[in-house]
PDB file of N, CA and C in Angstrom:
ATOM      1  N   UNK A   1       0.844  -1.182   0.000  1.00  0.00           N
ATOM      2  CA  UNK A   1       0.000   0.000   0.000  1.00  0.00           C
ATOM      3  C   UNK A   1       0.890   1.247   0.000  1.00  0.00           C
ATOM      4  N   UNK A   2       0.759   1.831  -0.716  1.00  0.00           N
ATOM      5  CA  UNK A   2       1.088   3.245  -0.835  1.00  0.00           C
ATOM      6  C   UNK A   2       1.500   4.480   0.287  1.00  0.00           C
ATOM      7  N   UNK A   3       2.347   4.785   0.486  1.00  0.00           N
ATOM      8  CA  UNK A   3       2.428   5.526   1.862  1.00  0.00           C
ATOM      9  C   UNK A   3       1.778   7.077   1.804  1.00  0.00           C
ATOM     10  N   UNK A   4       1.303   8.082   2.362  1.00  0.00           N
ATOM     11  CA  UNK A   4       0.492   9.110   2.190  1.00  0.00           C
ATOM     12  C   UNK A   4       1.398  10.381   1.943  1.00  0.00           C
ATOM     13  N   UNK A   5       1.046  10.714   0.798  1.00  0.00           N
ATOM     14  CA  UNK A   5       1.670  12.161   0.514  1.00  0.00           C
ATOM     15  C   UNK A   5       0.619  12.724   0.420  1.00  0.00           C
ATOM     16  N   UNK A   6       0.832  14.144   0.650  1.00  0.00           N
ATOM     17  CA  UNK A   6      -0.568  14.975   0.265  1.00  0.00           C
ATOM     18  C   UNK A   6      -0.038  16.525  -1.413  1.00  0.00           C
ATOM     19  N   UNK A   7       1.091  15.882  -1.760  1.00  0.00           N
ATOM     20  CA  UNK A   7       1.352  17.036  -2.934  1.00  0.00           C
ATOM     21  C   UNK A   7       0.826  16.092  -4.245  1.00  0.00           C
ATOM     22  N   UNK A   8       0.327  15.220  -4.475  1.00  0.00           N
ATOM     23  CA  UNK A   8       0.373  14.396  -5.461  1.00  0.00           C
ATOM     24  C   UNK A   8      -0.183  15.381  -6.455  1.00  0.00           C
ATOM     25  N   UNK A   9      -0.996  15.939  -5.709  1.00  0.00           N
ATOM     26  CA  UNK A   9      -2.382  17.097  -6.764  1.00  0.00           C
ATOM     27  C   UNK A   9      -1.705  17.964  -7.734  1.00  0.00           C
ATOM     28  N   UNK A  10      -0.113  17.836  -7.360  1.00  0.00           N
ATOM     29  CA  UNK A  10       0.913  19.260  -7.770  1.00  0.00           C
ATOM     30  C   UNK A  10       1.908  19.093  -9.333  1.00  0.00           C
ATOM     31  N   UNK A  11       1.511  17.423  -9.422  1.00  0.00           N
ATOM     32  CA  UNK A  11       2.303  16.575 -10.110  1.00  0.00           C
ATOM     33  C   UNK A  11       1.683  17.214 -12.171  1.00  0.00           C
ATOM     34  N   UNK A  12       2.523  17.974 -13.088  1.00  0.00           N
ATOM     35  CA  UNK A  12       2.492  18.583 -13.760  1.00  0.00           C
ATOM     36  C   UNK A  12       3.371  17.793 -14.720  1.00  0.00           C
ATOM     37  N   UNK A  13       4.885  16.905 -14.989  1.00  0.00           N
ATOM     38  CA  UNK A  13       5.468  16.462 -15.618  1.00  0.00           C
ATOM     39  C   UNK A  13       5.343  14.750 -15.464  1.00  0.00           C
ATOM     40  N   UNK A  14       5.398  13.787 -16.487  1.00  0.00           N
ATOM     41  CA  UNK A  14       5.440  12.540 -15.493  1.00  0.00           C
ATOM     42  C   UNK A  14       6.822  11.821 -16.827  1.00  0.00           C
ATOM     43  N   UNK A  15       7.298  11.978 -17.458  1.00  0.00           N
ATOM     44  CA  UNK A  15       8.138  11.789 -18.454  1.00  0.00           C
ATOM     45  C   UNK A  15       9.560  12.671 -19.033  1.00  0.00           C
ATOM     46  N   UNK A  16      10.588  12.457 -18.933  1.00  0.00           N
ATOM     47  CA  UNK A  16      11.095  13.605 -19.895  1.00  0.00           C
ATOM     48  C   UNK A  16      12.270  12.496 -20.836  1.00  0.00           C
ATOM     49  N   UNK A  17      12.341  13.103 -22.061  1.00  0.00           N
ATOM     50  CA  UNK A  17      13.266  12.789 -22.809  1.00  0.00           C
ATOM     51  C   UNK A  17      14.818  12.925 -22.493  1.00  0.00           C
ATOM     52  N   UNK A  18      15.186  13.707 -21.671  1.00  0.00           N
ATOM     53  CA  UNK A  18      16.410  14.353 -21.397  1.00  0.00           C
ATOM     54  C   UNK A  18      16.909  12.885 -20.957  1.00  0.00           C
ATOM     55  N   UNK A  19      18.614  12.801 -20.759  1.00  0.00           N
ATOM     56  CA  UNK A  19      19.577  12.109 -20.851  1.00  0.00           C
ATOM     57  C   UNK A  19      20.643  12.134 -19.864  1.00  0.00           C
ATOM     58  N   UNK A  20      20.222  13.374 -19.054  1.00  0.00           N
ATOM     59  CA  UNK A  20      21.737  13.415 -17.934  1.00  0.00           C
ATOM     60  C   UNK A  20      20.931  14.455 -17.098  1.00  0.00           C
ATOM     61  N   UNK A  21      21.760  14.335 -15.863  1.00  0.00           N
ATOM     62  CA  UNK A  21      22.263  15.726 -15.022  1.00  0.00           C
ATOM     63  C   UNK A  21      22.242  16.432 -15.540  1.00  0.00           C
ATOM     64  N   UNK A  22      20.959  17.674 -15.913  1.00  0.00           N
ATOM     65  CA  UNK A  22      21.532  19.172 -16.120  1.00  0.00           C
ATOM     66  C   UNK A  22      22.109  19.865 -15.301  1.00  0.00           C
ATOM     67  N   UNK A  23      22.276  19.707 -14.451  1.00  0.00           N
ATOM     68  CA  UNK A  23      23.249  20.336 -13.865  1.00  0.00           C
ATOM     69  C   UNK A  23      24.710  19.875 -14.003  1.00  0.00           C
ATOM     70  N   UNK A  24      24.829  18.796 -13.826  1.00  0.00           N
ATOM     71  CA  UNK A  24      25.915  17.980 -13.416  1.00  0.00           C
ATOM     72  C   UNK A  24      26.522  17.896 -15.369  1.00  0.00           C
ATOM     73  N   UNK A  25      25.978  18.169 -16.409  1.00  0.00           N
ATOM     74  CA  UNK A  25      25.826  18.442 -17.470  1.00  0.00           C
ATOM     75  C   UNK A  25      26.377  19.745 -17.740  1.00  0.00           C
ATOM     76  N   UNK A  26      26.095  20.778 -16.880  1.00  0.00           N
ATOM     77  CA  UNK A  26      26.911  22.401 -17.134  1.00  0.00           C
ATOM     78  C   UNK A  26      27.976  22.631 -16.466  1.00  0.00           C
ATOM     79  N   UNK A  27      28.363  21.608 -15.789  1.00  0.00           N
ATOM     80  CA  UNK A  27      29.658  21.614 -15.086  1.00  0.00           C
ATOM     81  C   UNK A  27      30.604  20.591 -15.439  1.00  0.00           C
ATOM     82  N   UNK A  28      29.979  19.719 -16.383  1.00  0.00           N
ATOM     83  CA  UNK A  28      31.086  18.431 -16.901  1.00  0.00           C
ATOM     84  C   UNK A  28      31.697  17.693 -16.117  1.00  0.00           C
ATOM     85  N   UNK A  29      30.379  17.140 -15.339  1.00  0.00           N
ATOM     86  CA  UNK A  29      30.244  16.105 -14.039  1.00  0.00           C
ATOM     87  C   UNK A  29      29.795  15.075 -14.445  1.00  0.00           C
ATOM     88  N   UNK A  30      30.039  13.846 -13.756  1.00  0.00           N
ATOM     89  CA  UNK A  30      29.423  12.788 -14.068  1.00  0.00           C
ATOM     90  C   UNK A  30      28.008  12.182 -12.433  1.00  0.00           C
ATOM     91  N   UNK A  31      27.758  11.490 -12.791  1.00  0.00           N
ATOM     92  CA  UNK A  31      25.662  11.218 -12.037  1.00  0.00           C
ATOM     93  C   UNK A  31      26.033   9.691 -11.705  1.00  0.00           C
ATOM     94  N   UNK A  32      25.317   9.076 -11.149  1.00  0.00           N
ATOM     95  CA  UNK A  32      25.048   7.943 -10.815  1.00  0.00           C
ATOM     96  C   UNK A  32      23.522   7.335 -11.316  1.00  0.00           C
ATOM     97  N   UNK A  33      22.401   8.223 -11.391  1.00  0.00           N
ATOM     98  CA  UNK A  33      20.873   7.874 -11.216  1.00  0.00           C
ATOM     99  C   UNK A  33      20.735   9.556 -11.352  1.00  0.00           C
ATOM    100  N   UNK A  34      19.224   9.522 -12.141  1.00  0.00           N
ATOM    101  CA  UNK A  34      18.234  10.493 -12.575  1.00  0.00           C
ATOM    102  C   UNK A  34      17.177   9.986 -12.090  1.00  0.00           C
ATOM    103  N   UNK A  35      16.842  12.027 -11.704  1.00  0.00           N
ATOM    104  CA  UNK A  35      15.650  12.132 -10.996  1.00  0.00           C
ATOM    105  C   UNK A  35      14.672  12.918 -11.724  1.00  0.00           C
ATOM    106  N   UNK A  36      13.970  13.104 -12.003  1.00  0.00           N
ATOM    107  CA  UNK A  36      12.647  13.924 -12.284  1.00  0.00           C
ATOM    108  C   UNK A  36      12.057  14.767 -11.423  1.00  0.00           C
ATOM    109  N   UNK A  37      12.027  16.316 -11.687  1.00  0.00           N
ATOM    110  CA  UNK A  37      10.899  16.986 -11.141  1.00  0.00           C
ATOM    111  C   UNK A  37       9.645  16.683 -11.617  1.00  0.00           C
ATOM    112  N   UNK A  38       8.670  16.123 -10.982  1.00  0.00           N
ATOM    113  CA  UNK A  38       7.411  16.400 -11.431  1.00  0.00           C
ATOM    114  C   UNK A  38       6.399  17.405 -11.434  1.00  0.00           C
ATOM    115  N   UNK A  39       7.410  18.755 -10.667  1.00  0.00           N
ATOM    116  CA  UNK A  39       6.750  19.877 -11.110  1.00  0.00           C
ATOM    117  C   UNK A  39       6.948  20.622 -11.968  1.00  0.00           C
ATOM    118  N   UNK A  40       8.625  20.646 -12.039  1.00  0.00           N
ATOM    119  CA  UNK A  40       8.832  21.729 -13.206  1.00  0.00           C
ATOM    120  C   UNK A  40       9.498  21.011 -14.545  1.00  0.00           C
ATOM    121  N   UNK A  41      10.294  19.727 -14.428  1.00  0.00           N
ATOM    122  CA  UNK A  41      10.426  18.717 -15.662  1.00  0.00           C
ATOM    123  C   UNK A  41      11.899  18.763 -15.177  1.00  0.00           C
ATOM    124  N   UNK A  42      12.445  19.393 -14.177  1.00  0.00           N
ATOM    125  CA  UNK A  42      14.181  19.666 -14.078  1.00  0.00           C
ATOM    126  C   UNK A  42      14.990  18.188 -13.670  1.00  0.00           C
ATOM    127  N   UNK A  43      15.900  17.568 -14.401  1.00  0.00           N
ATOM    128  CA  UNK A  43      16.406  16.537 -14.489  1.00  0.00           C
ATOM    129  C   UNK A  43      17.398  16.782 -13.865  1.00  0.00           C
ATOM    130  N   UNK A  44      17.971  15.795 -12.756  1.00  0.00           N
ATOM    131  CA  UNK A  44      18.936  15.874 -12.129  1.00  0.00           C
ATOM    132  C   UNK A  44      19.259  14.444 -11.618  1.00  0.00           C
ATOM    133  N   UNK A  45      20.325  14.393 -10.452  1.00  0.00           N
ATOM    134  CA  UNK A  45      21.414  13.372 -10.104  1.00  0.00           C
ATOM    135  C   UNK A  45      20.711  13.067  -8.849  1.00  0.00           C
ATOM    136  N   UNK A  46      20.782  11.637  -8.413  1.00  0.00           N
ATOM    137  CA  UNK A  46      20.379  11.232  -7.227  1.00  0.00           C
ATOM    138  C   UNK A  46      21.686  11.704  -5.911  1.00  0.00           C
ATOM    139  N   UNK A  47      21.151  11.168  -4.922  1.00  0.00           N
ATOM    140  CA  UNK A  47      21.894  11.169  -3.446  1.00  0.00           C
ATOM    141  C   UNK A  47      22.788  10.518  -3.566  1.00  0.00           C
ATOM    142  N   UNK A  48      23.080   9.462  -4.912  1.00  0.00           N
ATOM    143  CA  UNK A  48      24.065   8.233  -4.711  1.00  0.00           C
ATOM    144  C   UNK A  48      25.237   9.139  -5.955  1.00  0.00           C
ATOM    145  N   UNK A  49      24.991   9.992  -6.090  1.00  0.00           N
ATOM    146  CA  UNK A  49      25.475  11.060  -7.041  1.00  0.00           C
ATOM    147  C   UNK A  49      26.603  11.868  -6.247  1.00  0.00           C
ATOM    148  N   UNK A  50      27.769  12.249  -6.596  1.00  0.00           N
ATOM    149  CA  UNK A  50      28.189  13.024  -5.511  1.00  0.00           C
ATOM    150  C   UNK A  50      27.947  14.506  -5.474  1.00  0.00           C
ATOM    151  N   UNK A  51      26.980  15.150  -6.218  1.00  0.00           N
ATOM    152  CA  UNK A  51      26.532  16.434  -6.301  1.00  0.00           C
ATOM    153  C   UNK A  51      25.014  16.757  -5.722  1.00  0.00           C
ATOM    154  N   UNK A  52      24.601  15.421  -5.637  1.00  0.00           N
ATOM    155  CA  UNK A  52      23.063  15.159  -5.455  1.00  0.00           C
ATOM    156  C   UNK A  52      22.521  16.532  -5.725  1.00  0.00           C
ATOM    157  N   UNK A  53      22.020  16.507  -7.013  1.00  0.00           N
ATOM    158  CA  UNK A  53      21.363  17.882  -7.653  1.00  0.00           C
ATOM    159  C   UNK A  53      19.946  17.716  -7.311  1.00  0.00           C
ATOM    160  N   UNK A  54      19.241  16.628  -7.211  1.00  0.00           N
ATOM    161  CA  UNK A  54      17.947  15.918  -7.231  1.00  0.00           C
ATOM    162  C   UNK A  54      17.349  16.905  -5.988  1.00  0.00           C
ATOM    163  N   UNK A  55      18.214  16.566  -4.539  1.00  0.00           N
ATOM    164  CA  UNK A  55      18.152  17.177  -4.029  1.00  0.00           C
ATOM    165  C   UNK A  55      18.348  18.709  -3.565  1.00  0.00           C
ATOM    166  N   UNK A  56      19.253  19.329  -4.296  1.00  0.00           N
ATOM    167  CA  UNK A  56      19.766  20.901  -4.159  1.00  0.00           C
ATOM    168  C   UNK A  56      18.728  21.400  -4.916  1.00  0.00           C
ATOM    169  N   UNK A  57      18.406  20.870  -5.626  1.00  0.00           N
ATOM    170  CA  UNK A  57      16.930  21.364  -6.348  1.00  0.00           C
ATOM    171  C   UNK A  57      16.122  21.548  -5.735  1.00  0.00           C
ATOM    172  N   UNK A  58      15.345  20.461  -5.021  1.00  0.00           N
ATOM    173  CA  UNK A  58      14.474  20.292  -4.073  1.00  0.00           C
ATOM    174  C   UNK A  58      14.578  22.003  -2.513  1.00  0.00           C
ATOM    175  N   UNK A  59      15.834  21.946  -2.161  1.00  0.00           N
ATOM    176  CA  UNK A  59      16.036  22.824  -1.013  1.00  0.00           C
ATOM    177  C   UNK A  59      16.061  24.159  -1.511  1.00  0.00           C
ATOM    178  N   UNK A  60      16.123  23.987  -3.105  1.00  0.00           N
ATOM    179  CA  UNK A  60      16.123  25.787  -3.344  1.00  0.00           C
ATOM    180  C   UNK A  60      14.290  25.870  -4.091  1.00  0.00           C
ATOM    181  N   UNK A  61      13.997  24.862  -4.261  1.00  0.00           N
ATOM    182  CA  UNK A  61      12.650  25.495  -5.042  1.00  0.00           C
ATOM    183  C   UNK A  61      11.578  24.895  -4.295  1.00  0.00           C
ATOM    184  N   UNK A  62      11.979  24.075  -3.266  1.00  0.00           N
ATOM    185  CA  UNK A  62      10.653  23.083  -2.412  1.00  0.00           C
ATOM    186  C   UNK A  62       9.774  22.468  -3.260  1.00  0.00           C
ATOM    187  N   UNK A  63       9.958  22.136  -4.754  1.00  0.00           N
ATOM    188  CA  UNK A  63       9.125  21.235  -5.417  1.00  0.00           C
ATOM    189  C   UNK A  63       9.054  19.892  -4.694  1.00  0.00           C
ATOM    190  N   UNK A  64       8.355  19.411  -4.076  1.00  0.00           N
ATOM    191  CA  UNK A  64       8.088  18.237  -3.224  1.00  0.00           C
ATOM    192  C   UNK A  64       8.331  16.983  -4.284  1.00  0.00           C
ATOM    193  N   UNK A  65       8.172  16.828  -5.321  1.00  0.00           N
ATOM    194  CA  UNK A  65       7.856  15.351  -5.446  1.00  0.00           C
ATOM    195  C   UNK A  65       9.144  15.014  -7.116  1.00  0.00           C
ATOM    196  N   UNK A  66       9.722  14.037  -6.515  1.00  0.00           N
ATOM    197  CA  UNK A  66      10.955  13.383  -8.129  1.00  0.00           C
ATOM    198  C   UNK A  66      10.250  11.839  -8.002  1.00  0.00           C
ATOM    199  N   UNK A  67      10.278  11.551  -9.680  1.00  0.00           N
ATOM    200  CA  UNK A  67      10.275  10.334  -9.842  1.00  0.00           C
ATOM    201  C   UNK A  67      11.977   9.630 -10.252  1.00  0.00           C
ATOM    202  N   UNK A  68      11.963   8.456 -10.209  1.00  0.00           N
ATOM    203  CA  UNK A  68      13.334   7.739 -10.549  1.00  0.00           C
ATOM    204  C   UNK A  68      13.270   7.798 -12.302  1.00  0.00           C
ATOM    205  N   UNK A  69      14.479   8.021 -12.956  1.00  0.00           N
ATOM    206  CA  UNK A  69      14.221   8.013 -14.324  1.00  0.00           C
ATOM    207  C   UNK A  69      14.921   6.894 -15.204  1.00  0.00           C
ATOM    208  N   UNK A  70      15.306   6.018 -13.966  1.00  0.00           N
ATOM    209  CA  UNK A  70      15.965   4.682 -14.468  1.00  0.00           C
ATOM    210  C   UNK A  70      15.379   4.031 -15.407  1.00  0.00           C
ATOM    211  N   UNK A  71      15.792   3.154 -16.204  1.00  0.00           N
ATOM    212  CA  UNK A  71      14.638   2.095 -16.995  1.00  0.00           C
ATOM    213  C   UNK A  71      14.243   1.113 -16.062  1.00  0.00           C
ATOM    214  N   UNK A  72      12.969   0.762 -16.656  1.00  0.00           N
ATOM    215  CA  UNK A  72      12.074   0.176 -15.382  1.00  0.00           C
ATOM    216  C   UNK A  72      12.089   0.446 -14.253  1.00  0.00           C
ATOM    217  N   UNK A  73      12.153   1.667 -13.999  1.00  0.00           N
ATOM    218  CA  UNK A  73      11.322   2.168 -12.619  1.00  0.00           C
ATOM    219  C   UNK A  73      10.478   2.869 -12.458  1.00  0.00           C
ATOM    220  N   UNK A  74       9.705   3.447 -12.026  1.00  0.00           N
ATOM    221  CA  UNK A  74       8.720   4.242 -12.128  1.00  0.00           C
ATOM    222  C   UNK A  74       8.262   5.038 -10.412  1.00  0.00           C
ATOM    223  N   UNK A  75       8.608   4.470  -9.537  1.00  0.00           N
ATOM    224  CA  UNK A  75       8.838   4.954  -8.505  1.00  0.00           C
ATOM    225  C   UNK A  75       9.053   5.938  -7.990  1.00  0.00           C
ATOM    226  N   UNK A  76       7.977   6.970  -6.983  1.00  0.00           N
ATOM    227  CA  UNK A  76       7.858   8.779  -6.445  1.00  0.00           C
ATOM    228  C   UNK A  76       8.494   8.510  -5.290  1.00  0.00           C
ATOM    229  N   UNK A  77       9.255   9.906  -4.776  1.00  0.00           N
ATOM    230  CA  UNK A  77       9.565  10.162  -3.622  1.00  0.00           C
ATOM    231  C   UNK A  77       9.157  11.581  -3.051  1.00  0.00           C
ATOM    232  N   UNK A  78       8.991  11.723  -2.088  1.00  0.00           N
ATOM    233  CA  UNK A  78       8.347  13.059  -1.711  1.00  0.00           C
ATOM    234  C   UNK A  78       9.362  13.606  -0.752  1.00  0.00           C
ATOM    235  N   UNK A  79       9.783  14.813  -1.190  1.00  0.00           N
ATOM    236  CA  UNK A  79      10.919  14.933  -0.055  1.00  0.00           C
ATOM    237  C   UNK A  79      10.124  15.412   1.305  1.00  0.00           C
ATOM    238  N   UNK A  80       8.736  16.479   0.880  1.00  0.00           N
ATOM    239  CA  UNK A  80       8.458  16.743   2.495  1.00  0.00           C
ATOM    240  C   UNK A  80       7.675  16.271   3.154  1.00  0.00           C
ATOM    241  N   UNK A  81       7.250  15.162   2.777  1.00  0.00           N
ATOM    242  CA  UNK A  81       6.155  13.761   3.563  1.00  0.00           C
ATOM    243  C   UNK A  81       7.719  12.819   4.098  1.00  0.00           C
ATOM    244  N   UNK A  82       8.334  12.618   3.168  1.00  0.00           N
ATOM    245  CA  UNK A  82       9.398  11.762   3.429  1.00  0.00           C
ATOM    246  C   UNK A  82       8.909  10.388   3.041  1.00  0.00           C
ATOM    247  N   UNK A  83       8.445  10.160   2.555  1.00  0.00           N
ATOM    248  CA  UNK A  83       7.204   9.082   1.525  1.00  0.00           C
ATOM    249  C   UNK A  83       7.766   8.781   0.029  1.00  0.00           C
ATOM    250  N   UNK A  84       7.558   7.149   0.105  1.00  0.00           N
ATOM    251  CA  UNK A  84       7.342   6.515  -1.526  1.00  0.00           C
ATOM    252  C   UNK A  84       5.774   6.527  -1.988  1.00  0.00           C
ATOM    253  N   UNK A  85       5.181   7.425  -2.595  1.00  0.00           N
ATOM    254  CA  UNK A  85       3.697   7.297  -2.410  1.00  0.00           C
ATOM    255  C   UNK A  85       3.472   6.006  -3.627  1.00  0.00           C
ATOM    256  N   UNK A  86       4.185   5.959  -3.706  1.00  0.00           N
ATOM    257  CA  UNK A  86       3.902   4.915  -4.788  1.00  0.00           C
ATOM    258  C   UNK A  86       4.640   4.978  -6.326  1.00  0.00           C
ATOM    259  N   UNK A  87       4.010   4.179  -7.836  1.00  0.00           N
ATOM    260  CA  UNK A  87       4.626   4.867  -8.880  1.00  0.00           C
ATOM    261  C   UNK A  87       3.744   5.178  -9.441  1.00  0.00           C
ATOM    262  N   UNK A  88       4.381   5.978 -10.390  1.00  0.00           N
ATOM    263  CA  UNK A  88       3.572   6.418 -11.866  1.00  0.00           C
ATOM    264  C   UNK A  88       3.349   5.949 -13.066  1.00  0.00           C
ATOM    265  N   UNK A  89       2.011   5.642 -13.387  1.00  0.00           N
ATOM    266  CA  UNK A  89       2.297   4.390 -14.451  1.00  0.00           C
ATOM    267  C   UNK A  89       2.085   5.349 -15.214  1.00  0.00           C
ATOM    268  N   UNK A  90       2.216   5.382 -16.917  1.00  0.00           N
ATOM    269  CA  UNK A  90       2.409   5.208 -18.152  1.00  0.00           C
ATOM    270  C   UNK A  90       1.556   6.905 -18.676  1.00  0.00           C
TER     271      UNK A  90
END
């Protein structure tokens, strides 16, 4: 079962084409794992990243919610529930 977020309502992007770290991309860094804003579409580097953009994103714009942009995953995280509410299908 799904754990409870309450931003789901906020969720505006659920896909992007992009390919890397933009950030980690304007600095000629390398990523570990991509994250998804699902509010504003901003692609970035996970926690396992050593820049974790996923997150510096998160603390400067408080967009609450990234999906994983791995293949085959589909999986939300909410940074201010602190919640997997679940994934996003298709």
């Amino acid at each position: 079962m799904p754990e409870s977020c309450t931003h789901l309502d906020q969720i505006k992007f659920k896909h992007s084409n992009k390919k890397g770290c933009e950030d980690c991309l304007k600095i000629g860094d390398s990523w570990v794992h991509l994250r998804l804003c699902l509010i504003c579409g901003h692609v970035a580097c996970c926690d396992s990243s050593k820049n974790k953009h996923a997150t510096k994103h998160f603390h400067a714009t408080h967009h609450p919610l990234v999906r994983s942009l791995e293949p085959g995953e589909a999986w939300l995280w909410c940074y201010v529930d602190e919640v997997m509410p679940g994934e996003l299908g298709s």
